[in-house]
Each structure stands twice: as C-alpha cells, then as structure tokens.
Protein backbone atom coordinates (compact mmCIF):
# COMPACT_ATOMS: atom_id res chain seq x y z
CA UNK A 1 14.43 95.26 43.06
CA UNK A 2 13.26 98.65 44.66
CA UNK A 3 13.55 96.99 47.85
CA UNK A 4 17.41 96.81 46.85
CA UNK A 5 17.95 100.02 45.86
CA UNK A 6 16.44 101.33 49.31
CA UNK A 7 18.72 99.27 51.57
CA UNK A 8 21.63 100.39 49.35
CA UNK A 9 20.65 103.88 49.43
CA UNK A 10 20.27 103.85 53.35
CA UNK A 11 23.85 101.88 53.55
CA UNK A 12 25.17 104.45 51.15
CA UNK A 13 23.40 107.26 53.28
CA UNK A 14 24.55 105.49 56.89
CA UNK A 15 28.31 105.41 55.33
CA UNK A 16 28.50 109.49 54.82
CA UNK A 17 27.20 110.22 57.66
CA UNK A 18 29.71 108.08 59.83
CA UNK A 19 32.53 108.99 57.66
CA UNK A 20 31.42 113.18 58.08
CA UNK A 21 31.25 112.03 62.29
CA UNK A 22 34.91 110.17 61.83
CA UNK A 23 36.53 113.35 60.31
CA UNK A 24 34.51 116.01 62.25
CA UNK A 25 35.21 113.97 65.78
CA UNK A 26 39.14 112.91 65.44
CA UNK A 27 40.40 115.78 63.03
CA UNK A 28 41.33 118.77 65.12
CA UNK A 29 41.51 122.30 63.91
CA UNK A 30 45.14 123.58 66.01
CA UNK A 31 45.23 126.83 67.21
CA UNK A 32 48.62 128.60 67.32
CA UNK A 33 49.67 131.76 69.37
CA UNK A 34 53.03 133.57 68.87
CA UNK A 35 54.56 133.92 72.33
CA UNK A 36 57.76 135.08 71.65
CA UNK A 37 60.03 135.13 68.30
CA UNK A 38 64.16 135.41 68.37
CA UNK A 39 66.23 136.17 65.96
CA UNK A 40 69.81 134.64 65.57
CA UNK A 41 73.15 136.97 66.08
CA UNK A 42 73.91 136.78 62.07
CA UNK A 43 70.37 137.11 61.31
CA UNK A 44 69.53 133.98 58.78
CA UNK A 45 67.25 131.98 61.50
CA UNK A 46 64.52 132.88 63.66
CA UNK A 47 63.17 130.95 66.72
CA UNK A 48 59.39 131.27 67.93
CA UNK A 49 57.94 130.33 71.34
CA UNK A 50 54.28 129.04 70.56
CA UNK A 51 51.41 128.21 72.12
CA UNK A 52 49.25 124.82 70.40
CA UNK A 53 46.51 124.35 71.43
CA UNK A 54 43.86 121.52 69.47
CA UNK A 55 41.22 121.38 71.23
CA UNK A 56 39.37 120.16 74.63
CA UNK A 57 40.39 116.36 74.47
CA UNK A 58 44.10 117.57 73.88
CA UNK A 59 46.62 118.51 75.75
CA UNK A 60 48.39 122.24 75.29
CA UNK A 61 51.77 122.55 74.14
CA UNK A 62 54.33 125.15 74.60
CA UNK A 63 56.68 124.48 71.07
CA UNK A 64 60.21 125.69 69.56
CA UNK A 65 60.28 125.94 66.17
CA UNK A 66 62.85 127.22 64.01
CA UNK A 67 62.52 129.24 60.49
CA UNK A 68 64.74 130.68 58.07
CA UNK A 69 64.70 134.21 57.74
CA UNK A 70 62.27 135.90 55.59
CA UNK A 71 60.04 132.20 56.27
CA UNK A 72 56.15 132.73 57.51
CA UNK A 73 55.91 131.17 60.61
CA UNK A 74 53.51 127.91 60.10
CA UNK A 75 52.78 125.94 63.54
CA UNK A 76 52.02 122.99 62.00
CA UNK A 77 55.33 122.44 60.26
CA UNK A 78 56.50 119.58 62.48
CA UNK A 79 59.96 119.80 60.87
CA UNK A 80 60.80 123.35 62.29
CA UNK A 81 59.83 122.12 65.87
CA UNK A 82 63.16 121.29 67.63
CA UNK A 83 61.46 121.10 71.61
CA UNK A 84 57.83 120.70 72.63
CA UNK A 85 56.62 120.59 76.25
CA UNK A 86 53.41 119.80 77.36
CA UNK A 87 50.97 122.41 79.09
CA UNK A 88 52.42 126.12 79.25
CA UNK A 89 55.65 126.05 81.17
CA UNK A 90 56.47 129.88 79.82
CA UNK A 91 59.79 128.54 78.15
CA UNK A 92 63.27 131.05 77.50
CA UNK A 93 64.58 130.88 74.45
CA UNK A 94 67.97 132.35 73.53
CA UNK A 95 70.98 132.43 70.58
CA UNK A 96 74.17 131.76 71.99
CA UNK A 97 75.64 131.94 68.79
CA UNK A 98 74.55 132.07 65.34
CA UNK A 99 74.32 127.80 65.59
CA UNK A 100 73.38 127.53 68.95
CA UNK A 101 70.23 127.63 70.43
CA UNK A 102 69.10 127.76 74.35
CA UNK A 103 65.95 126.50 75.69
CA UNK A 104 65.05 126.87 79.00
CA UNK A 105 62.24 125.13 80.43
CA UNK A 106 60.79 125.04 84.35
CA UNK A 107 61.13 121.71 85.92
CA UNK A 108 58.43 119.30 87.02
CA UNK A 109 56.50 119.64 84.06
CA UNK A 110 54.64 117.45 81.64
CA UNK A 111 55.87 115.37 78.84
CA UNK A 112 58.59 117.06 76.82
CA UNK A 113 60.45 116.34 73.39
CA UNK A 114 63.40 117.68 71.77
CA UNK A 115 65.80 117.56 69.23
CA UNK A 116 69.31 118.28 69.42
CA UNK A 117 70.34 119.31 66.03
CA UNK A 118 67.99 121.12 63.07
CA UNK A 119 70.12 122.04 59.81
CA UNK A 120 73.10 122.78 61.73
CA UNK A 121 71.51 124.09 64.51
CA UNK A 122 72.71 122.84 67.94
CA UNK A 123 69.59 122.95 70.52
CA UNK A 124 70.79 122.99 74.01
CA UNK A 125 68.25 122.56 76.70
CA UNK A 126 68.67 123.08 80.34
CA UNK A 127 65.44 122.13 82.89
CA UNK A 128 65.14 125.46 85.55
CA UNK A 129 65.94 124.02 88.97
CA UNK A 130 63.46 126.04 91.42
C-alpha cells in the first residue's frame, strides 16, 4: 500500500511539473508598443499603429486596430485589429473620412491580413510600390 501511494505521488508530482513546462513554454506574454495613434475627422474612433511582439520563437507584427473614443487601447483585443503585417514594415495610417480608413503598407513584405469593414468602418489598403 505505501508502495502505491509513492508511485501516485511521483505521477501526481511528474503531472504538475509538465503541465507548469506546457503553460510556461507555449503561453507567450505579448508585448505591445504604440507607434502611432489617429484620430477620425468627427472624432468618435481612433486608429493605433502597434508594434506586437511575443517573444523569440514568434514573429513581429506591425497591427491596425481600431477603438472608440474615450476606449483604452488593449493590443490584445483581436476584434479592434482590422490589418496586421508581419515584421515592421513602418505602416501609414490615415482618415479619409469619418468611415474610411487608409492603410498603407511597403510592398514585398511578410504575411499580411486585413479586414475590410469594422462597425461601419471601411478599411482601404493600398501596398507602396517602390
């Protein structure tokens, strides 16, 4: 019987351990950098340029992200990110009306994403021929 209780206890010991490893190894504290923020012509919405970065076995990203006004800016509020690029490309934002926004980006660069409309909000993206 103590024999039992031993292996279980070093099964039960074995089993934290790996699951501390599992969460410490694959779950990845992002950092987030303000780059640039925008706010539109009538002033409800504001668009932020930022820098994600999660560590040294990920890749960088340079991400859009839109807020309403008077909204802390949260980087890891995946609905509010309307283009993402990988790397650091140095994107231009820009309103070109109160429900249009422009995102310029440099061409020849990594993976990108985008979406085209956020709560009304056209995203228009053009790709900077050099």
């Amino acid at each position: 019987m103590r024999a039992l209780i031993i292996v279980l206890a070093g099964f039960l010991a074995v089993g934290l351990v790996l699951l501390y490893l599992q969460r410490s190894i694959f779950s990845f504290d992002c950092e987030h950098e303000i780059l640039s923020q925008t706010t539109s012509p009538d002033g409800l919405y504001v668009a932020t340029v930022s820098e994600r970065a999660c560590g040294a076995v990920t890749h960088d990203y340079e991400v859009v992200s839109i807020r309403g006004r008077g909204t802390q800016f949260d980087g890891e509020d995946k609905k509010s990110w309307v283009f993402w690029i990988e790397g650091r490309p140095q994107l231009q934002v820009g309103w070109a009306s109160p429900k249009r926004l422009t995102v310029l980006y440099p061409s020849a660069m990594g993976k990108r994403n985008e979406i085209q409309l956020w709560q009304g909000v056209e995203i228009a993206t053009q790709e900077l021929r050099r």
